[in-house]
N, C-alpha and C. Protein backbone atom coordinates (compact mmCIF):
# COMPACT_ATOMS: atom_id res chain seq x y z
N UNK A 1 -20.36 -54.76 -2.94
CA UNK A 1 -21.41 -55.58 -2.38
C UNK A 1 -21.02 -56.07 -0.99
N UNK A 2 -19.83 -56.26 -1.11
CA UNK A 2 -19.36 -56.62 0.32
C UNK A 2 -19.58 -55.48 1.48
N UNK A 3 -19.85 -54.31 0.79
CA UNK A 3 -19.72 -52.81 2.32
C UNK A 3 -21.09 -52.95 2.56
N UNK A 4 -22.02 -53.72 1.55
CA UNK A 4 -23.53 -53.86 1.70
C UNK A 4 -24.02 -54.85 2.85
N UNK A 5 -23.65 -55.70 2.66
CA UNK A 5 -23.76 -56.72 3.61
C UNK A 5 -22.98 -56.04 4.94
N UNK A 6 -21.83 -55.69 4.63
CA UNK A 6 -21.82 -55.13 6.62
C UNK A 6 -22.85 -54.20 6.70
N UNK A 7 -22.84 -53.37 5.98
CA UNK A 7 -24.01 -52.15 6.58
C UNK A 7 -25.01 -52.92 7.16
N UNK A 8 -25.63 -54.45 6.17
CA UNK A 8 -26.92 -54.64 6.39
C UNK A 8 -26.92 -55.49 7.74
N UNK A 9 -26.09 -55.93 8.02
CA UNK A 9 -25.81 -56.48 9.18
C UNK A 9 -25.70 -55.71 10.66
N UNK A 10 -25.23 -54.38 10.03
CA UNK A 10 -25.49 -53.40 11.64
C UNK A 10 -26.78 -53.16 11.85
N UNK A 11 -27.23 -52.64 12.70
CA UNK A 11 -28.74 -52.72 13.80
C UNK A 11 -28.38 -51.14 13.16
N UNK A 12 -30.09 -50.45 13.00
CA UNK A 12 -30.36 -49.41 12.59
C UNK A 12 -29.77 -48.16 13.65
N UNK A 13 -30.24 -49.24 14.71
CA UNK A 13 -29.61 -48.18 16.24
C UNK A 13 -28.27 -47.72 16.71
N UNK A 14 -27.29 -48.35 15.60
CA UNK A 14 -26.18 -47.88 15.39
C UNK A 14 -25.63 -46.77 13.73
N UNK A 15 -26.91 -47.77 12.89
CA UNK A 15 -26.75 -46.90 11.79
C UNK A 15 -26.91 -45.14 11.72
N UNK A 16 -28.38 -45.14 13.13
CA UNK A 16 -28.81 -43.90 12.86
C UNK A 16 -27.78 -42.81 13.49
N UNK A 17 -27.05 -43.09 15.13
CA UNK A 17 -26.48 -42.12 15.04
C UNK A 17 -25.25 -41.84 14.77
N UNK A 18 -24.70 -42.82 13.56
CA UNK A 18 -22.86 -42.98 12.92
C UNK A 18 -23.52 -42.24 12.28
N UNK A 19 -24.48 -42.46 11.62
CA UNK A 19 -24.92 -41.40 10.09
C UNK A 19 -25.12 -39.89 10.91
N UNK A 20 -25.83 -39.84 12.25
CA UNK A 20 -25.89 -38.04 12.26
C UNK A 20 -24.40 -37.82 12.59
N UNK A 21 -23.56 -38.73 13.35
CA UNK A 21 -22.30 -38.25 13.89
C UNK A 21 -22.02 -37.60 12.45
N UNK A 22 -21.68 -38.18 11.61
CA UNK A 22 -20.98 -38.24 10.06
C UNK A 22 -21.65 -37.15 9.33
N UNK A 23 -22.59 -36.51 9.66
CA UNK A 23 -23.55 -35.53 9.34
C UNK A 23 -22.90 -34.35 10.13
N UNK A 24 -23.16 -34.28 10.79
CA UNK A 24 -22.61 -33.04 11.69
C UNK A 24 -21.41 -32.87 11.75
N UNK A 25 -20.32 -33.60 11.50
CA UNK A 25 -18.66 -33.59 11.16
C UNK A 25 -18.71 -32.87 9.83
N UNK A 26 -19.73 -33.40 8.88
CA UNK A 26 -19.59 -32.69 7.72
C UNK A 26 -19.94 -31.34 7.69
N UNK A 27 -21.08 -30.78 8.50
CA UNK A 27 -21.39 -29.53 8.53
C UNK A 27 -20.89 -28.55 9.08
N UNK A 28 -19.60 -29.51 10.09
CA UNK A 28 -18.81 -28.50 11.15
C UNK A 28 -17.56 -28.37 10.21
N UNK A 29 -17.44 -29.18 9.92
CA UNK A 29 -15.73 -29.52 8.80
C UNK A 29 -16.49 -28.24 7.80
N UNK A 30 -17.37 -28.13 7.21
CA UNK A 30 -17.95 -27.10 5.79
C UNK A 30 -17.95 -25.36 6.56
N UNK A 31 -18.57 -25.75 7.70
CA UNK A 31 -18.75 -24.41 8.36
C UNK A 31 -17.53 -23.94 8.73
N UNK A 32 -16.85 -24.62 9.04
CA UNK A 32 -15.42 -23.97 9.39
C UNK A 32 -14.45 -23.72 8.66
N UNK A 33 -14.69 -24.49 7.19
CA UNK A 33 -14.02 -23.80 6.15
C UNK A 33 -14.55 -22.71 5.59
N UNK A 34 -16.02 -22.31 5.25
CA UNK A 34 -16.27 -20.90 4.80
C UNK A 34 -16.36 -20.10 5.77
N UNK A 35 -16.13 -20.57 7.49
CA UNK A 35 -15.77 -19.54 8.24
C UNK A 35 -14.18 -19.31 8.14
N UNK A 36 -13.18 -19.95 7.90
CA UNK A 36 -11.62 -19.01 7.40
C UNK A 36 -11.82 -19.19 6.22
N UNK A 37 -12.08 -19.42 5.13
CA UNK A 37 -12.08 -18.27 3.68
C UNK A 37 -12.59 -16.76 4.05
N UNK A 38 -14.01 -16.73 4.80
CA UNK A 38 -14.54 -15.77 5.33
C UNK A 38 -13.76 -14.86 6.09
N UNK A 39 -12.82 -15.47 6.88
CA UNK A 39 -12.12 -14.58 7.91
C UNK A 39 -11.00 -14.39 7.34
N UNK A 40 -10.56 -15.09 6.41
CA UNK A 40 -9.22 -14.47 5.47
C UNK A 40 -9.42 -13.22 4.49
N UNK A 41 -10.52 -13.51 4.22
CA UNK A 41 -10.82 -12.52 2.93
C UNK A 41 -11.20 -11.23 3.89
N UNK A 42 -11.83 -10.82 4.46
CA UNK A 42 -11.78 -9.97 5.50
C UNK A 42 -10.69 -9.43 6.21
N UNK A 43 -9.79 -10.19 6.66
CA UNK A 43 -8.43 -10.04 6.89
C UNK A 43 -7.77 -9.04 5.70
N UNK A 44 -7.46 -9.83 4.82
CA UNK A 44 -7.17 -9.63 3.77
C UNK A 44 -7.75 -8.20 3.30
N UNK A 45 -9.07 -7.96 2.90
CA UNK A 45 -9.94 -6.79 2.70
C UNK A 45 -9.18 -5.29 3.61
N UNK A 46 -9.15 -5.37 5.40
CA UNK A 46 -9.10 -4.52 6.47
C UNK A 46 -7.59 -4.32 5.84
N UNK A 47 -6.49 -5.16 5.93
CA UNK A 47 -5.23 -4.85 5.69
C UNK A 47 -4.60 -4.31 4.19
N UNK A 48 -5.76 -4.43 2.83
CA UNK A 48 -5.62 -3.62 1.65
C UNK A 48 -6.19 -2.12 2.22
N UNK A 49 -7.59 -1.68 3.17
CA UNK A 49 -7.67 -0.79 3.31
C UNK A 49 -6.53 0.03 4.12
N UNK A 50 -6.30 -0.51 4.92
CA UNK A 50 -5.13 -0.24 5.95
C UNK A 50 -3.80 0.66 4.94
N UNK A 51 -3.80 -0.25 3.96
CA UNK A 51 -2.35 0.11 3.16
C UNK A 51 -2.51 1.32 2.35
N UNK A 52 -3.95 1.26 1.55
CA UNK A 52 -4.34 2.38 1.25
C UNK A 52 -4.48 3.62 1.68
N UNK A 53 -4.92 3.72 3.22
CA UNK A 53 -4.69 4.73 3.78
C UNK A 53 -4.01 5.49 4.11
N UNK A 54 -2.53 4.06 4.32
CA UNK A 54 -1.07 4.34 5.10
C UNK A 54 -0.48 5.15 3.39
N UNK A 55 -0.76 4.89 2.39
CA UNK A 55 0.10 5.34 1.09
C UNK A 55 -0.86 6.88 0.70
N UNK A 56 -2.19 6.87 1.06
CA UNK A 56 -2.35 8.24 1.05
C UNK A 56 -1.97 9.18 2.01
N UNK A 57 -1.95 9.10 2.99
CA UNK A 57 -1.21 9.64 4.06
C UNK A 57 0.37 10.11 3.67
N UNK A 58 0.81 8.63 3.47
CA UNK A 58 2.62 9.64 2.61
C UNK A 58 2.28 10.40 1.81
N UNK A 59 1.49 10.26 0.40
CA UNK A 59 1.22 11.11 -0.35
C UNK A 59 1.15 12.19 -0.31
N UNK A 60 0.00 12.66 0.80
CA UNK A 60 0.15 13.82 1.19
C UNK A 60 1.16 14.78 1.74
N UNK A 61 1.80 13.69 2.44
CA UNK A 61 2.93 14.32 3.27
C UNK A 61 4.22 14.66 2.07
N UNK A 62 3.91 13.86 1.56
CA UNK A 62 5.19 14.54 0.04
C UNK A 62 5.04 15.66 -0.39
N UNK A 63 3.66 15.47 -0.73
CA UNK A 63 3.24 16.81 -1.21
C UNK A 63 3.19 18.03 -0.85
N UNK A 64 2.89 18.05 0.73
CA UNK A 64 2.80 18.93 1.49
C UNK A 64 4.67 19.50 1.55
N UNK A 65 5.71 18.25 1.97
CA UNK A 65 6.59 18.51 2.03
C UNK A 65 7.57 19.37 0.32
N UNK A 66 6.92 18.89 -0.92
CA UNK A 66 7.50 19.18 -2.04
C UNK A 66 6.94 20.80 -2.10
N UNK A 67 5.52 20.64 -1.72
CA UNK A 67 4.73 22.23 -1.49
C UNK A 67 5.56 23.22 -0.96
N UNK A 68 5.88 22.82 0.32
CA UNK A 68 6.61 23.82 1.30
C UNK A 68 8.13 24.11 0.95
N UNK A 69 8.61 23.03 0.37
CA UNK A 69 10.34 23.08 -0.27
C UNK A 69 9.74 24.23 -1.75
N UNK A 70 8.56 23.90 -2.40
CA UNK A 70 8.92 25.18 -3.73
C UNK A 70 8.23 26.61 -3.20
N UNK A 71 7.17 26.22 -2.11
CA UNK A 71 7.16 28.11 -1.26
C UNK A 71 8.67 28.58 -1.13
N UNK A 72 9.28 27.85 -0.43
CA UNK A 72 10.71 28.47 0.38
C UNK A 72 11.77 28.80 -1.08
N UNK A 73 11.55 28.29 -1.83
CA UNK A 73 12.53 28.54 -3.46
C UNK A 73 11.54 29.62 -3.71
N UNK A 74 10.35 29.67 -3.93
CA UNK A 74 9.89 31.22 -4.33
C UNK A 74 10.39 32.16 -3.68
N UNK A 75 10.33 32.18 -1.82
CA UNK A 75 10.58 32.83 -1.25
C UNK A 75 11.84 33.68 -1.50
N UNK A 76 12.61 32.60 -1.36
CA UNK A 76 13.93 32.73 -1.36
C UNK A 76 14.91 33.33 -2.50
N UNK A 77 14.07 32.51 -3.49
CA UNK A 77 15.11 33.33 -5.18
C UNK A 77 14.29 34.36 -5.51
N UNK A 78 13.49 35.06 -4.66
CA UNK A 78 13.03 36.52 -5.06
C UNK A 78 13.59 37.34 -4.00
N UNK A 79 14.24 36.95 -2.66
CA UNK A 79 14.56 37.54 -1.86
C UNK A 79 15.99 38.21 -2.74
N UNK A 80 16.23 39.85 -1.91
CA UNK A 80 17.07 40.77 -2.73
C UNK A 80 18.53 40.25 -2.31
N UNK A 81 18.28 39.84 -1.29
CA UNK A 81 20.43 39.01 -0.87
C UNK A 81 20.67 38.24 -1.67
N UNK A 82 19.99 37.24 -2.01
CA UNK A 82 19.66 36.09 -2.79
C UNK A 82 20.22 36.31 -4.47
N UNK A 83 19.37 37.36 -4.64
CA UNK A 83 19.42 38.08 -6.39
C UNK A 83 21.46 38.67 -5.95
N UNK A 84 21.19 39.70 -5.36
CA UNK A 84 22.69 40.51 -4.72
C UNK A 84 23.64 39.13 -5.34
N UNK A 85 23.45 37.96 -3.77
CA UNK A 85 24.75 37.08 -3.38
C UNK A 85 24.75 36.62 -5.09
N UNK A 86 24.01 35.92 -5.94
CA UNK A 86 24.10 35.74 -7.31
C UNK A 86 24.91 36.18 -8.04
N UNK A 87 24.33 37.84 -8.25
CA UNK A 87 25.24 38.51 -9.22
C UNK A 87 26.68 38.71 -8.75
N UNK A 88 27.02 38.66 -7.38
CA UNK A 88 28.45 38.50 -7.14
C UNK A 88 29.23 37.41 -7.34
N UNK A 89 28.22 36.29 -7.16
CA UNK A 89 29.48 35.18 -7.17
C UNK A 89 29.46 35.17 -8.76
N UNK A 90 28.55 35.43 -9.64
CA UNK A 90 28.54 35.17 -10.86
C UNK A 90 30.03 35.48 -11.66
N UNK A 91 29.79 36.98 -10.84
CA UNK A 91 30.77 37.90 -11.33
C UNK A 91 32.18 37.61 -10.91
N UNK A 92 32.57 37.04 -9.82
CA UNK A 92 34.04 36.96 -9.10
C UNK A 92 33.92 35.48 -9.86
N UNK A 93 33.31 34.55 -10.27
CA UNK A 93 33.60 33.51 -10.08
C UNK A 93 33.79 33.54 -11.80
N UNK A 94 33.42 34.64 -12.48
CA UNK A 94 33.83 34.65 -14.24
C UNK A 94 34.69 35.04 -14.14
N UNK A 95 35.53 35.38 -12.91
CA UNK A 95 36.82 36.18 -13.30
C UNK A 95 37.91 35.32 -12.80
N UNK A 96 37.61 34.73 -12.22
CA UNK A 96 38.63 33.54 -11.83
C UNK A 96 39.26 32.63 -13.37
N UNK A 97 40.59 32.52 -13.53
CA UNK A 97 40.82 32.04 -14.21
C UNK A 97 40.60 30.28 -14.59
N UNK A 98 40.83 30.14 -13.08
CA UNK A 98 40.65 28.37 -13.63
C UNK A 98 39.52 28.19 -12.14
N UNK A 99 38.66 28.49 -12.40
CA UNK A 99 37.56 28.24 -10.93
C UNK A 99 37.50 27.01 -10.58
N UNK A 100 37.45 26.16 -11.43
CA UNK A 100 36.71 24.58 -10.76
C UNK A 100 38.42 24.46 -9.71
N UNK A 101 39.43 24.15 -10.10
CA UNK A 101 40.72 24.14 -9.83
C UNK A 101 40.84 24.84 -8.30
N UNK A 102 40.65 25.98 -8.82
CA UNK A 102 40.89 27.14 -7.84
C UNK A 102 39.90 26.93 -6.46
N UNK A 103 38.73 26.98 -6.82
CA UNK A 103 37.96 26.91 -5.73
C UNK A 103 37.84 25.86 -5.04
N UNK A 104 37.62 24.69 -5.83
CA UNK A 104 38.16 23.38 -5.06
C UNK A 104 39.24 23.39 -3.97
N UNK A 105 40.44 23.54 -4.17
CA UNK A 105 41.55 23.47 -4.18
C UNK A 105 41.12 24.42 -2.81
N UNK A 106 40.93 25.73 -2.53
CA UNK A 106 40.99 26.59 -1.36
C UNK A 106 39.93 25.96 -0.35
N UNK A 107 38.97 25.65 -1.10
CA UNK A 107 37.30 25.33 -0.19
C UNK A 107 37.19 23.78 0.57
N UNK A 108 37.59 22.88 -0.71
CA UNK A 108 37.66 21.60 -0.42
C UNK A 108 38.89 20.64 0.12
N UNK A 109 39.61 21.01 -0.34
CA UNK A 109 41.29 20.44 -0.49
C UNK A 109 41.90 21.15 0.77
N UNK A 110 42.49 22.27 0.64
CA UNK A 110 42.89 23.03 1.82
C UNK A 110 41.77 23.11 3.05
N UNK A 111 41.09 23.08 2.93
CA UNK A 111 40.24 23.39 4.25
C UNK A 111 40.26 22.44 5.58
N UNK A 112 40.51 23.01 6.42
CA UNK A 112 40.50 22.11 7.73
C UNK A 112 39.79 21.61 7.95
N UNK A 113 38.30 21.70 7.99
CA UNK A 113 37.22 20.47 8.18
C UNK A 113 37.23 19.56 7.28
N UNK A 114 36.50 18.76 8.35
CA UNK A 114 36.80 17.23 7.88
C UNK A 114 35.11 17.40 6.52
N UNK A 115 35.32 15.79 5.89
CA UNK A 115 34.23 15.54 4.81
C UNK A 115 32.88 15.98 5.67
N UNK A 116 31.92 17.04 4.75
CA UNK A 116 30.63 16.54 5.76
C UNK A 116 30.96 18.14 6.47
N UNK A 117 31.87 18.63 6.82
CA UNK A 117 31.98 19.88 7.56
C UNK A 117 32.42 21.14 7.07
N UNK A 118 33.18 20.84 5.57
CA UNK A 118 33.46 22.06 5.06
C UNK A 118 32.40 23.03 4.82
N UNK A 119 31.19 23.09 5.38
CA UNK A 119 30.43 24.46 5.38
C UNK A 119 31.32 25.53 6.62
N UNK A 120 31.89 24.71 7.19
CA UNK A 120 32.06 25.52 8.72
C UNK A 120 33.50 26.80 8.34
N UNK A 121 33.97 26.53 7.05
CA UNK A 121 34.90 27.55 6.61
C UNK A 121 34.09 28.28 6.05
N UNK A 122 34.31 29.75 6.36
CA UNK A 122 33.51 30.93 6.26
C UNK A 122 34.03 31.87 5.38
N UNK A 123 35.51 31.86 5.66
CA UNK A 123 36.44 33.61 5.37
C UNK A 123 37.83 32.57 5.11
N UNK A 124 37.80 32.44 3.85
CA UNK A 124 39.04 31.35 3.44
C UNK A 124 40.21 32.48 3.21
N UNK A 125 41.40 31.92 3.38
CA UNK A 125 42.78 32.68 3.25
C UNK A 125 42.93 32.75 1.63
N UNK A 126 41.86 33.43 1.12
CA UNK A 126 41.72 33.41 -0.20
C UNK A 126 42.02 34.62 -0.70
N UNK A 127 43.60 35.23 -1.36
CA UNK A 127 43.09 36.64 -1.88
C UNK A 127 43.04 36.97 -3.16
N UNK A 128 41.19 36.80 -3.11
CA UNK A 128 41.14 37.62 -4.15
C UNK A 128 39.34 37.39 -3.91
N UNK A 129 38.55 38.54 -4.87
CA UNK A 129 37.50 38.73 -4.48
C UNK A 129 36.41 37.43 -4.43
N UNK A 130 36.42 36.47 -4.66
CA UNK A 130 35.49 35.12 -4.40
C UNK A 130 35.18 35.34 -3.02
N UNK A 131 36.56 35.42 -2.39
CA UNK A 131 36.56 34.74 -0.47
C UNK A 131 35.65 35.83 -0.17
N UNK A 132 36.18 37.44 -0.21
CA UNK A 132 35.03 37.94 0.30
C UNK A 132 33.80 38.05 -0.22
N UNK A 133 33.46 37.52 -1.08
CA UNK A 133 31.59 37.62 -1.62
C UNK A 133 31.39 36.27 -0.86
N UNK A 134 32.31 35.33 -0.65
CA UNK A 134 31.83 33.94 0.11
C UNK A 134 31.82 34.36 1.89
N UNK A 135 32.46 35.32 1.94
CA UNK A 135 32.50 35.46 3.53
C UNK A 135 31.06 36.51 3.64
N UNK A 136 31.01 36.85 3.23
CA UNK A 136 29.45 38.06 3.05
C UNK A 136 28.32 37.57 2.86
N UNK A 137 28.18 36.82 1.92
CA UNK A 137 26.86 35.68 2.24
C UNK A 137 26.91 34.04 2.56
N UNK A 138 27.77 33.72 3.12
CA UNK A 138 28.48 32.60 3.20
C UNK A 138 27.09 31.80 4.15
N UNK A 139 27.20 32.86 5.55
CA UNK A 139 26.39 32.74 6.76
C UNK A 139 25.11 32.63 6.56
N UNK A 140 24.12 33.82 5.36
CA UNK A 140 23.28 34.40 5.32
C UNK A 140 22.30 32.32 4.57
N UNK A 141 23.34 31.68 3.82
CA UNK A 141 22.67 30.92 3.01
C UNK A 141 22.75 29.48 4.08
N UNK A 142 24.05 29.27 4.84
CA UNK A 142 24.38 28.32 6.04
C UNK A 142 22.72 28.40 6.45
N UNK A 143 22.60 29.65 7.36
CA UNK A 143 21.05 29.34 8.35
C UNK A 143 20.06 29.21 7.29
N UNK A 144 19.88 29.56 6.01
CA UNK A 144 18.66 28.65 5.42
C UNK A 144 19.02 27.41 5.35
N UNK A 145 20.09 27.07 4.84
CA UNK A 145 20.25 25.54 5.32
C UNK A 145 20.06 24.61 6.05
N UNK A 146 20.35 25.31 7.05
CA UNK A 146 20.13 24.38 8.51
C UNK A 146 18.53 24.94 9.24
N UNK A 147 18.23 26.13 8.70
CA UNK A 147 16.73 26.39 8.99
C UNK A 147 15.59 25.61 8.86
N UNK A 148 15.81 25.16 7.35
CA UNK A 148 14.93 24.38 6.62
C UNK A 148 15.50 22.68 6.09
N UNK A 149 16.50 22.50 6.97
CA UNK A 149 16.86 21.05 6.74
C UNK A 149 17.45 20.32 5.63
N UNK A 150 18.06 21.75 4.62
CA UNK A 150 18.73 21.07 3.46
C UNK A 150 19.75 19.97 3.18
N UNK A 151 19.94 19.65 2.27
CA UNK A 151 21.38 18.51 2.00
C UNK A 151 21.89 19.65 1.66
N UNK A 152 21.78 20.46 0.98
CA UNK A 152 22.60 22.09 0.25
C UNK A 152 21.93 23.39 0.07
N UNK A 153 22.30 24.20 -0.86
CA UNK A 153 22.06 25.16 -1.03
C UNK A 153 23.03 25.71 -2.11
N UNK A 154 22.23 26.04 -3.26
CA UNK A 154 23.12 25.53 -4.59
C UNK A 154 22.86 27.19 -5.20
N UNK A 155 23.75 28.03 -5.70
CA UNK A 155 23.29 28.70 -6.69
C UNK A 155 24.33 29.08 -8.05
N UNK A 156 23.46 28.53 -9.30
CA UNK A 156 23.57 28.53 -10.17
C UNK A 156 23.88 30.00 -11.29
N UNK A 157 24.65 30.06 -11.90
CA UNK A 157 24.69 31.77 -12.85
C UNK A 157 23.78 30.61 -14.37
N UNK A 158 23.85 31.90 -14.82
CA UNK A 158 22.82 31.73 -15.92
C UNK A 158 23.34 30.36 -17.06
N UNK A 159 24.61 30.35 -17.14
CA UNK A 159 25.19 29.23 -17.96
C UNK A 159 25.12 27.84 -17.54
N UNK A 160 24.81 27.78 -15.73
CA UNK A 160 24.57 26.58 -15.54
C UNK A 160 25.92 26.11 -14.60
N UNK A 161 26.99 27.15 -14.66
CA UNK A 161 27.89 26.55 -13.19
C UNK A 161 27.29 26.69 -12.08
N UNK A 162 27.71 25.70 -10.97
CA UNK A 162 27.39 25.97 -9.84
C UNK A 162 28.35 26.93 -8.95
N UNK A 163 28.15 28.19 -9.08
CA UNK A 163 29.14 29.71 -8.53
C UNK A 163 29.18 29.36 -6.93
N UNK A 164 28.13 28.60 -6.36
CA UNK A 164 28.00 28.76 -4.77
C UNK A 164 27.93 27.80 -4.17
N UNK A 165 27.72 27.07 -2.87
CA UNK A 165 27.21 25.38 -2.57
C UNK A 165 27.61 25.92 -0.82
N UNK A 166 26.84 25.49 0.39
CA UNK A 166 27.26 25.77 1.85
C UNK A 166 27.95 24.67 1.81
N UNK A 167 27.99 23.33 1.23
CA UNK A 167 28.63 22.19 1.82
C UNK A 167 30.16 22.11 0.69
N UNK A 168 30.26 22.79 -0.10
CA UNK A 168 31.38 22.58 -0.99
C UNK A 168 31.50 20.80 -1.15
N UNK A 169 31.18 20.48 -2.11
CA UNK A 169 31.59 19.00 -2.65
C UNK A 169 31.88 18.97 -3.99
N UNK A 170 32.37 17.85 -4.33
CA UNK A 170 32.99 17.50 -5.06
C UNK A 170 32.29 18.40 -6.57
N UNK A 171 30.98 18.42 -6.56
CA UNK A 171 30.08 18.85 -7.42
C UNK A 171 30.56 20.64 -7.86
N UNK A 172 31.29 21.24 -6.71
CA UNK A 172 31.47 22.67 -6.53
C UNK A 172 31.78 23.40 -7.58
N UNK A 173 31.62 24.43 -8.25
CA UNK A 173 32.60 25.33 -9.18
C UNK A 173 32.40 24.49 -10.08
C-alpha cells in the first residue's frame, strides 16, 4: 500500500513515459534474447552442417584410399614376379634350419643400416640360397613400396610365416 500512495502521488506526466520507457526496455531486453537463442541455434545448426560435410568428405577419402590400396593388392598378388618371388622365398626360407634366428640375425642384427633403413641392404653376405632370392626381388618389391607409399610390403607362404618384409623388423621370419 505504501508503493500505492507514491505511485499516486506522481503526476501522470511522469507516469506515462517511465511506463513506455519500462515498456520498450522490456521489448528490447525480449527481442534481444530471442535474437541470440536465434543466432545461436543457427550458429550451432551451420557448424553441425559444416561437420557433417567435413566427416563425409574423409569418408570418402578412406574409401577411395582403402579402394585404391585393395586395386594395387589385386594387381599385385596376381602379378607373375609376385607369384615367382613367393614360391622362392617359400621354398629357401623352408629350408633354412632355424629362419626366424637366421634371418634376423643377417638382415636385422648384422646389417649396417641404422633402425628405419634396413630396406637399403639388398645382397646380404649371406651364403646360402635366401640372400640370392632376396637380392632378385629384393628391388622389384622396395619400388612398390616407395611407389605407393607403404609402411611395408609383407609376403606371407601358405602357413602364415612372414618369408619376406622390404623393411625387415622385428616382426620378420
Amino acid at each position: 500500500t505504501h508503493m500505492l500512495r507514491i505511485l499516486d502521488s506522481v503526476r501522470i506526466s511522469r507516469k506515462l513515459p517511465t511506463l513506455m520507457l519500462a515498456l520498450t526496455l522490456a521489448a528490447i531486453l525480449g527481442m534481444g534474447y530471442i535474437s541470440f537463442r536465434t543466432a545461436g541455434d543457427i550458429i550451432k545448426t551451420e557448424a553441425q552442417e559444416r561437420l557433417t560435410s567435413l566427416a563425409e568428405s574423409k569418408a570418402q577419402a578412406v574409401q577411395t584410399f582403402f579402394g585404391t590400396i585393395a586395386n594395387n593388392l589385386i594387381i599385385n598378388a596376381g602379378d607373375s614376379i609376385t607369384a615367382e618371388a613367393l614360391i622362392s622365398f617359400s621354398d629357401v626360407f623352408e629350408r633354412l634350419e632355424n629362419p626366424m634366428t637366421d634371418l634376423q640375425r643377417v638382415y636385422i642384427d648384422e646389417n649396417p643400416n641404422p633402425v628405419g633403413k634396413k630396406d637399403l641392404l639388398v645382397d646380404a653376405d649371406f651364403d646360402n640360397p635366401y640372400a640370392r632370392v632376396h637380392s632378385r626381388y629384393h628391388e622389384h618389391f622396395h619400388r612398390i613400396q616407395q611407389s605407393y607409399g607403404y609402411y611395408d610390403v609383407f609376403l606371407f607362404d601358405t602357413v602364415g610365416n612372414l618369408v619376406y618384409s622390404v623393411f625387415k623388423e622385428r616382426d620378420y621370419a
